[in-house]
Structures are given as structure tokens and as C-alpha cells.
C-alpha atoms as a PDB file:
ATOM      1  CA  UNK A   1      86.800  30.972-130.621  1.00  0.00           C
ATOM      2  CA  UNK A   2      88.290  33.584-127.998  1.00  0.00           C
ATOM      3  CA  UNK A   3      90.999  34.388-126.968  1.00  0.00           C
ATOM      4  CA  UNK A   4      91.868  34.014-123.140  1.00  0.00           C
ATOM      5  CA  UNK A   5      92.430  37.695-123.152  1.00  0.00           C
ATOM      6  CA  UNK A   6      88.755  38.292-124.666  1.00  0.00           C
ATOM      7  CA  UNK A   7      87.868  35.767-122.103  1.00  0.00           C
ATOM      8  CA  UNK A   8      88.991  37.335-119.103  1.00  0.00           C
ATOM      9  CA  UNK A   9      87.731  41.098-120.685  1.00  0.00           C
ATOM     10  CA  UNK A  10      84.005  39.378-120.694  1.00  0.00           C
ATOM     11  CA  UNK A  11      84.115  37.725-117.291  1.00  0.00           C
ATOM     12  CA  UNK A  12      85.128  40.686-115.954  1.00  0.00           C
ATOM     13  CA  UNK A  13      82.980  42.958-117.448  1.00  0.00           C
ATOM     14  CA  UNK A  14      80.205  40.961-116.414  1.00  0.00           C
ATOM     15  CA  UNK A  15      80.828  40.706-112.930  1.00  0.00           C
ATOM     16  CA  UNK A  16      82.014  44.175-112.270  1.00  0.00           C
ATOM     17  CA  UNK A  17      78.641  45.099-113.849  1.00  0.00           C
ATOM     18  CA  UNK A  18      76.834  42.891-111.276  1.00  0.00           C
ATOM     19  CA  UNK A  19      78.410  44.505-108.235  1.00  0.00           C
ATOM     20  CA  UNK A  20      76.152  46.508-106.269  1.00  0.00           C
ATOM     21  CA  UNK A  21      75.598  50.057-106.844  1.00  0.00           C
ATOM     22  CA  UNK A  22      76.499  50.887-103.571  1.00  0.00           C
ATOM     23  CA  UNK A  23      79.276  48.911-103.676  1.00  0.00           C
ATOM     24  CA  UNK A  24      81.328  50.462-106.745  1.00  0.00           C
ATOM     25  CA  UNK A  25      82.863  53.519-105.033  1.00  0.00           C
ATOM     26  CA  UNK A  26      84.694  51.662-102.243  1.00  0.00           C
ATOM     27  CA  UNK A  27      85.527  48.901-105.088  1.00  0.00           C
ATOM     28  CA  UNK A  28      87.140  50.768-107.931  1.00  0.00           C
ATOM     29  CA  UNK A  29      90.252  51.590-105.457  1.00  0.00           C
ATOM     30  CA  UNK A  30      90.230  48.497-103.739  1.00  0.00           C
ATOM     31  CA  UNK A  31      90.839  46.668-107.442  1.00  0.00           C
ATOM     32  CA  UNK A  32      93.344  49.219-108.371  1.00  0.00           C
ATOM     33  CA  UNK A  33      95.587  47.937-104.892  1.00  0.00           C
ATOM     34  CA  UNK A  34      94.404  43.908-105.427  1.00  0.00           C
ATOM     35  CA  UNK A  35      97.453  43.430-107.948  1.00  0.00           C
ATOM     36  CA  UNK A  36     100.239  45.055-105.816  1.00  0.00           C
ATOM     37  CA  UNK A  37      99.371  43.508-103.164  1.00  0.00           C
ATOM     38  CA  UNK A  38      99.036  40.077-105.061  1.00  0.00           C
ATOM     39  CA  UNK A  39     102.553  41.407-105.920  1.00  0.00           C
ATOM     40  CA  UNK A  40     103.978  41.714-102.630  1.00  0.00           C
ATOM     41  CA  UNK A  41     102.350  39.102-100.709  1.00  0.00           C
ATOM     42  CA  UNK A  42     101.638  36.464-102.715  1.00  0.00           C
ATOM     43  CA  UNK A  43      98.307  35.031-103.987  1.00  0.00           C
ATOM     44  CA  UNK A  44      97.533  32.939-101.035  1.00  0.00           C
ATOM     45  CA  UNK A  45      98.306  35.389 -98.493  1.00  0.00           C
ATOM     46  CA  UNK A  46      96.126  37.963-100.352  1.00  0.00           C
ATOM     47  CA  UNK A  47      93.274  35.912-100.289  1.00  0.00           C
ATOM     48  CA  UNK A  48      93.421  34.515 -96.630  1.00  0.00           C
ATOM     49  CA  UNK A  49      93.613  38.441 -96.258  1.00  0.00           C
ATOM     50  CA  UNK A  50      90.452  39.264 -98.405  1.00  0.00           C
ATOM     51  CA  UNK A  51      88.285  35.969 -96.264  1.00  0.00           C
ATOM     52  CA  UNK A  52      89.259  36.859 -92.783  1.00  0.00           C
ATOM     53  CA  UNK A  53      88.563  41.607 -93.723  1.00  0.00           C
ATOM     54  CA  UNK A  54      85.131  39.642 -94.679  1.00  0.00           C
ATOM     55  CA  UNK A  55      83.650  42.770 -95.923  1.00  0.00           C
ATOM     56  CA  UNK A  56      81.306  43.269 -98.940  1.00  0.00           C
ATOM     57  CA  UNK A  57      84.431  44.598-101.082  1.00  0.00           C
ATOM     58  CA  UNK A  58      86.711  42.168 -99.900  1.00  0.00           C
ATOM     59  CA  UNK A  59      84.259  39.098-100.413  1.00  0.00           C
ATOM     60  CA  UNK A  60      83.464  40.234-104.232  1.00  0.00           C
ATOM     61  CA  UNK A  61      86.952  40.124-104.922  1.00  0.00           C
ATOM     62  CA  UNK A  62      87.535  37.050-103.770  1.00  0.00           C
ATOM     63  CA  UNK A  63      84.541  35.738-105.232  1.00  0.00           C
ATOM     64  CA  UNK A  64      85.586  37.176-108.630  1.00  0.00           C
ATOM     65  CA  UNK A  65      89.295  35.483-108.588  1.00  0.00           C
ATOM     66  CA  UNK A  66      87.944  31.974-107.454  1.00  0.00           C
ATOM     67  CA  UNK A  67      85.293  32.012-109.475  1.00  0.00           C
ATOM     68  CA  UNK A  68      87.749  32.423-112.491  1.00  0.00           C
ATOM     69  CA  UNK A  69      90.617  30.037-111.307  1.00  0.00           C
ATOM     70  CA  UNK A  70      87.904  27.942-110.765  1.00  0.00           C
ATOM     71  CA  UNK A  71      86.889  28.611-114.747  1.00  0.00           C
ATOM     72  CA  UNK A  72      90.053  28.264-116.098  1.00  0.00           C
ATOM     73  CA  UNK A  73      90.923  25.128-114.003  1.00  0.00           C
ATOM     74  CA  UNK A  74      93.852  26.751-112.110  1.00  0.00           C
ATOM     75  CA  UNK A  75      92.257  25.962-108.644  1.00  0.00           C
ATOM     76  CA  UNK A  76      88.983  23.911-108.066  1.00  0.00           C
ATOM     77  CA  UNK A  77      87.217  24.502-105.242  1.00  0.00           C
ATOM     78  CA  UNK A  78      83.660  24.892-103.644  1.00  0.00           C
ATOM     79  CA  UNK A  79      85.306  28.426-101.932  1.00  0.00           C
ATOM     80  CA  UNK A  80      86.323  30.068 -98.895  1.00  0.00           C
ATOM     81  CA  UNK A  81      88.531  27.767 -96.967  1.00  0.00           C
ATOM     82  CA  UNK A  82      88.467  24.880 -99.054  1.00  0.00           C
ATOM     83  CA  UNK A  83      89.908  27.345-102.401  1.00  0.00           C
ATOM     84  CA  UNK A  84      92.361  28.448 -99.839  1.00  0.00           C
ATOM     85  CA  UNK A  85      93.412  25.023 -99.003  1.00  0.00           C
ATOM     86  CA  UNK A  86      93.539  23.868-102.360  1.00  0.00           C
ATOM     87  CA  UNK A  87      95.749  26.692-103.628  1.00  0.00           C
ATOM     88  CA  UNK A  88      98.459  26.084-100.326  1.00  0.00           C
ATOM     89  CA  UNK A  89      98.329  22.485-101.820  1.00  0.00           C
ATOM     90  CA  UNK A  90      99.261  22.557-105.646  1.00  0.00           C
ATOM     91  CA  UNK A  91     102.498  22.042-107.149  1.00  0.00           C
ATOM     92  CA  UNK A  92     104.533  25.980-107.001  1.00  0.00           C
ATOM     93  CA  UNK A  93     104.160  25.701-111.081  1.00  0.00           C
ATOM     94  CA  UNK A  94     100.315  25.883-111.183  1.00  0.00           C
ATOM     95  CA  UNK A  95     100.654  28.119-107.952  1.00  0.00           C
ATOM     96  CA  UNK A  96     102.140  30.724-109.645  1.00  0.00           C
ATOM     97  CA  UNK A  97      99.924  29.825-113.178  1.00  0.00           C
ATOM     98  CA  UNK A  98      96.992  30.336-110.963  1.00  0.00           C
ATOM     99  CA  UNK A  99      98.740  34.292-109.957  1.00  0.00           C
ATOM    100  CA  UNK A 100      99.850  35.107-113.082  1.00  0.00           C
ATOM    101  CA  UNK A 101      96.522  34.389-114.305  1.00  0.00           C
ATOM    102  CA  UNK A 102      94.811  36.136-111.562  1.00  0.00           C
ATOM    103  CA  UNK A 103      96.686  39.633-112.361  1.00  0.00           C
ATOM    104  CA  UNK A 104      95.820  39.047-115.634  1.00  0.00           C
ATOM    105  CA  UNK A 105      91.561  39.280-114.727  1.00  0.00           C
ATOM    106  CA  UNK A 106      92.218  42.222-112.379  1.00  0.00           C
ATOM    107  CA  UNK A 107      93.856  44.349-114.917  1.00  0.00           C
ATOM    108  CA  UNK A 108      90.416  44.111-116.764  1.00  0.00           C
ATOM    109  CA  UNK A 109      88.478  44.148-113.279  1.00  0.00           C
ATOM    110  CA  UNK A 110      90.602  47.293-112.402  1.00  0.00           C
ATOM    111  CA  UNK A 111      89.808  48.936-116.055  1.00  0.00           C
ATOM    112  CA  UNK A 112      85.913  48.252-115.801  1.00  0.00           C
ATOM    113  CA  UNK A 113      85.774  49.708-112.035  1.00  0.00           C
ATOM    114  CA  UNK A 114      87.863  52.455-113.021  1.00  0.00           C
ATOM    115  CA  UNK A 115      85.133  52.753-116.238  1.00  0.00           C
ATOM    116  CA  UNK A 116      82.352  52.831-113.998  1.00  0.00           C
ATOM    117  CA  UNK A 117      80.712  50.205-115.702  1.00  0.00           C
END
């Protein structure tokens, strides 16, 4: 069995490896910001931020961090607006479970972009 650390290292390996080519250069220091900014807005006002920029970089990441609260059962949601108003919903405990857990992924998200991978 993994652990949720080997876990996280595979799910974001594999998706940073899916990302478009073209993509990667404007991505790698957009991931490297994602966690202060988590930091120093919060995780729901960095995602309403990532939905309404809209742009290929700002959709991937989003993508990536529902698709794992989604994985780990932090936050269920079909996306978009309805992960955003699930996440201004839940109790402040699994609120902040579901940030603490998110800038866990990116630090492997940031370490793959930064790899080139």
C-alpha cells in the first residue's frame, strides 16, 4: 500500500506529464506562485480566482486540485462552480483539510514542472 505522500508524487507526476507541450513554460511559474497565493488568500478565493482568469494555465490547475480533493474525498464535486460551492459549504475543519492537502499536491506539481517532466 502507499503512502499518501507516494500518492500525491504519482498523481502529480502524471498529470503534469499530460499538460500540453505548449503549455509547460507558462505553467512551471504559475505552480511555483499557486501555494503562496493559496497562502495568502485562502483556498476558495484562489480558485474562484483560477475559474473566472479562465485561461489554459489557470484551468489545468484547477483541474489538477479538484480532481485530487475530489480523490481524496476532501471536496466532491462535478467542477467549476459546483466544487466552488461545495468547498464555501463544508465545515472550516475539512475546509482547511481540503488546503492543507492541496499544498501538499502542489509541492510535487511545482517539483515536476520545475523538472520539466
Amino acid at each position: 500500500m502507499n503512502t499518501m505522500g507516494q500518492q500525491r508524487s504519482a498523481f502529480a507526476l502524471k498529470k503534469v506529464s499530460e499538460i500540453r507541450p505548449d503549455l509547460k513554460e507558462k505553467f512551471k511559474p504559475f505552480s511555483a506562485g499557486m501555494p503562496a497565493m493559496i497562502l495568502q488568500n485562502g483556498l476558495g478565493q484562489s480558485m474562484a480566482f483560477l475559474i473566472a482568469k479562465g485561461t489554459d494555465t489557470h484551468t489545468t490547475m484547477f483541474e489538477i486540485i479538484q480532481e485530487w480533493l475530489d480523490n481524496v474525498k476532501c471536496i466532491s464535486s462535478a467542477g467549476g462552480k459546483d466544487f466552488i460551492g461545495k468547498l464555501s459549504e463544508v465545515e472550516q475543519s475539512k475546509y482547511l483539510l481540503a488546503q492543507k492537502e492541496t499544498l501538499k499536491l502542489l509541492e510535487w506539481v511545482k517539483r515536476y514542472a520545475n523538472a520539466g517532466i
